[in-house]
C-alpha atoms as a PDB file:
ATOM      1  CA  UNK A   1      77.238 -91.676 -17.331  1.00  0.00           C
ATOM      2  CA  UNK A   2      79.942 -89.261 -16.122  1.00  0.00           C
ATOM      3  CA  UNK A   3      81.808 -87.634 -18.294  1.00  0.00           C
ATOM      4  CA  UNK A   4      86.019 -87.938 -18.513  1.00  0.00           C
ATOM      5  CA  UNK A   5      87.761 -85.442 -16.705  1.00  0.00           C
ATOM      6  CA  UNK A   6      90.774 -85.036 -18.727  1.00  0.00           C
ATOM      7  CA  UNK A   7      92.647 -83.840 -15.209  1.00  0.00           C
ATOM      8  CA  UNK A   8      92.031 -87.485 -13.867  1.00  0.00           C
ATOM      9  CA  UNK A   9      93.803 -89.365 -16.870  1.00  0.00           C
ATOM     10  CA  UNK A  10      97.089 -91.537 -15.859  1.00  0.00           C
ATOM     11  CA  UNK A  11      99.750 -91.309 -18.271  1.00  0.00           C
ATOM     12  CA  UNK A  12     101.360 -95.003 -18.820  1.00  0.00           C
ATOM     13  CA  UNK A  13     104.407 -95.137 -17.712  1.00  0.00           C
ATOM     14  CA  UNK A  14     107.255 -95.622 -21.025  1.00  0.00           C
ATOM     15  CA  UNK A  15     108.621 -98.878 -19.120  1.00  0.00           C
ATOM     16  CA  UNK A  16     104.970-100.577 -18.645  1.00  0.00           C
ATOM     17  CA  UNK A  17     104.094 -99.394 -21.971  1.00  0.00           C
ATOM     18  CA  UNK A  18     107.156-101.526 -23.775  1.00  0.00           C
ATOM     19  CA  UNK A  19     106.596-104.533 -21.145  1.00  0.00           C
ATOM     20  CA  UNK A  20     102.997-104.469 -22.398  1.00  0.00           C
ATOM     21  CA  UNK A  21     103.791-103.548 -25.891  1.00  0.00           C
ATOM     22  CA  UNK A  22     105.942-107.204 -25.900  1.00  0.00           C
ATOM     23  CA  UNK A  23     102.931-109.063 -24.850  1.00  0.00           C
ATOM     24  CA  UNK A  24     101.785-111.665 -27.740  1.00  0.00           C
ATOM     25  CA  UNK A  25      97.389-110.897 -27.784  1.00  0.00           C
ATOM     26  CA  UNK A  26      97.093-113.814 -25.937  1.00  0.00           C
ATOM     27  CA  UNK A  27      98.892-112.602 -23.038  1.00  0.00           C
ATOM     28  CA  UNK A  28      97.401-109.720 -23.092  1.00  0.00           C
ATOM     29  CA  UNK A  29      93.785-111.358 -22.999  1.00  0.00           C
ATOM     30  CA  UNK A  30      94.747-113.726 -20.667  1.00  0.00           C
ATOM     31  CA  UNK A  31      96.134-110.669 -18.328  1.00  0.00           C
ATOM     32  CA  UNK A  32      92.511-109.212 -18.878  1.00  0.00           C
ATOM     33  CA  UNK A  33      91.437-112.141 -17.929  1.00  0.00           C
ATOM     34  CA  UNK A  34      92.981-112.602 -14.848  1.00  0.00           C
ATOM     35  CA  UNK A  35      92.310-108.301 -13.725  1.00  0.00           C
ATOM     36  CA  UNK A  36      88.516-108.871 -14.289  1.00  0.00           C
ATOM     37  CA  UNK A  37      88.970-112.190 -11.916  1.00  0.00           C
ATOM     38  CA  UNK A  38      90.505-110.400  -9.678  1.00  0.00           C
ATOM     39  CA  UNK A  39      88.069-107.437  -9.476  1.00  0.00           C
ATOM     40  CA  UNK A  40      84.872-109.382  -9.084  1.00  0.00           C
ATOM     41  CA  UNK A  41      86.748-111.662  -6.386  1.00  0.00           C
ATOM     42  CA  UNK A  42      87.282-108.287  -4.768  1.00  0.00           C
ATOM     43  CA  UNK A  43      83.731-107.068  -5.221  1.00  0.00           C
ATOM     44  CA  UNK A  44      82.028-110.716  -3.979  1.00  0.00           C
ATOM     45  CA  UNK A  45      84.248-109.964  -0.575  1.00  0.00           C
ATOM     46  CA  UNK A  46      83.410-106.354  -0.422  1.00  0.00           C
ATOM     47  CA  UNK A  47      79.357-107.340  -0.764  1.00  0.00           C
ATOM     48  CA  UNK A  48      79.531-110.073   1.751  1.00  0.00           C
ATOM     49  CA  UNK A  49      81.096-108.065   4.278  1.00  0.00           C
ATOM     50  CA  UNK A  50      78.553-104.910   3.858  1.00  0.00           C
ATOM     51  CA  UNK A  51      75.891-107.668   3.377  1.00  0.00           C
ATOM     52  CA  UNK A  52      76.366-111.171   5.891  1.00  0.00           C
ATOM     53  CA  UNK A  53      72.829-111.708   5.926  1.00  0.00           C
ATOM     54  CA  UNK A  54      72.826-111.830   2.015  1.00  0.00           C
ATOM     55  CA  UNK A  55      72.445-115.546   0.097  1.00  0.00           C
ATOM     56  CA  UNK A  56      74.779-116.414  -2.319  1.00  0.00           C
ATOM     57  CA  UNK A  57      72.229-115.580  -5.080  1.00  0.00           C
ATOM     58  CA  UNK A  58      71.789-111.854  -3.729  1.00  0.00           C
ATOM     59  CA  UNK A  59      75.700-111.750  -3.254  1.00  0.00           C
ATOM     60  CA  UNK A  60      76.305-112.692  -7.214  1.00  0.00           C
ATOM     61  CA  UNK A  61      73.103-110.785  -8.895  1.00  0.00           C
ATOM     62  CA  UNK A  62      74.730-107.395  -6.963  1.00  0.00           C
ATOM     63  CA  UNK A  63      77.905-108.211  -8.206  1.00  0.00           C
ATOM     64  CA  UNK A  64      76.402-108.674 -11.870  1.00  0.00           C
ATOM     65  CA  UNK A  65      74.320-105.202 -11.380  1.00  0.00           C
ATOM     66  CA  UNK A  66      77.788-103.348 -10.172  1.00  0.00           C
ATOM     67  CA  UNK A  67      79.928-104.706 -12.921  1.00  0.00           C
ATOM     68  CA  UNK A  68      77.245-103.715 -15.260  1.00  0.00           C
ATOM     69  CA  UNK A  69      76.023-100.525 -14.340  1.00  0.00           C
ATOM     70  CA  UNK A  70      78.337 -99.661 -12.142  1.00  0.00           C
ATOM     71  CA  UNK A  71      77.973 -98.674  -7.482  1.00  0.00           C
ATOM     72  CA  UNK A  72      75.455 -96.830  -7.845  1.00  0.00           C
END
């Protein structure tokens, strides 16, 4: 694993931290929810266009390996 570069750290900005700050946990989980959705929708698209010739079942178990280690 790589360790954090403190140089590469985002600072939230003060009016997304309040807006998120209002957020009930639910929100917030369901927001999490939707991000991760998002990002493995992303990924699928990303591995069938570097991959066409790929099944389905390759298409998902790379997906699974890069959300769980990682693009490596």
């Amino acid at each position: 694993m790589t360790p954090i570069d403190p140089r590469r750290i985002e600072i939230l900005d003060p009016v997304v931290a309040r807006v998120l700050a209002r957020l009930s946990p639910a929100e917030k989980c369901r927001q999490m929810a939707d991000a991760a959705r998002c990002a493995r929708t992303i990924l699928t698209h990303t591995i069938r266009q570097t991959h066409p010739t790929w099944s389905e079942t390759e298409v998902s178990a790379e997906v699974v390996r890069r959300i769980r280690h990682g693009s490596d």
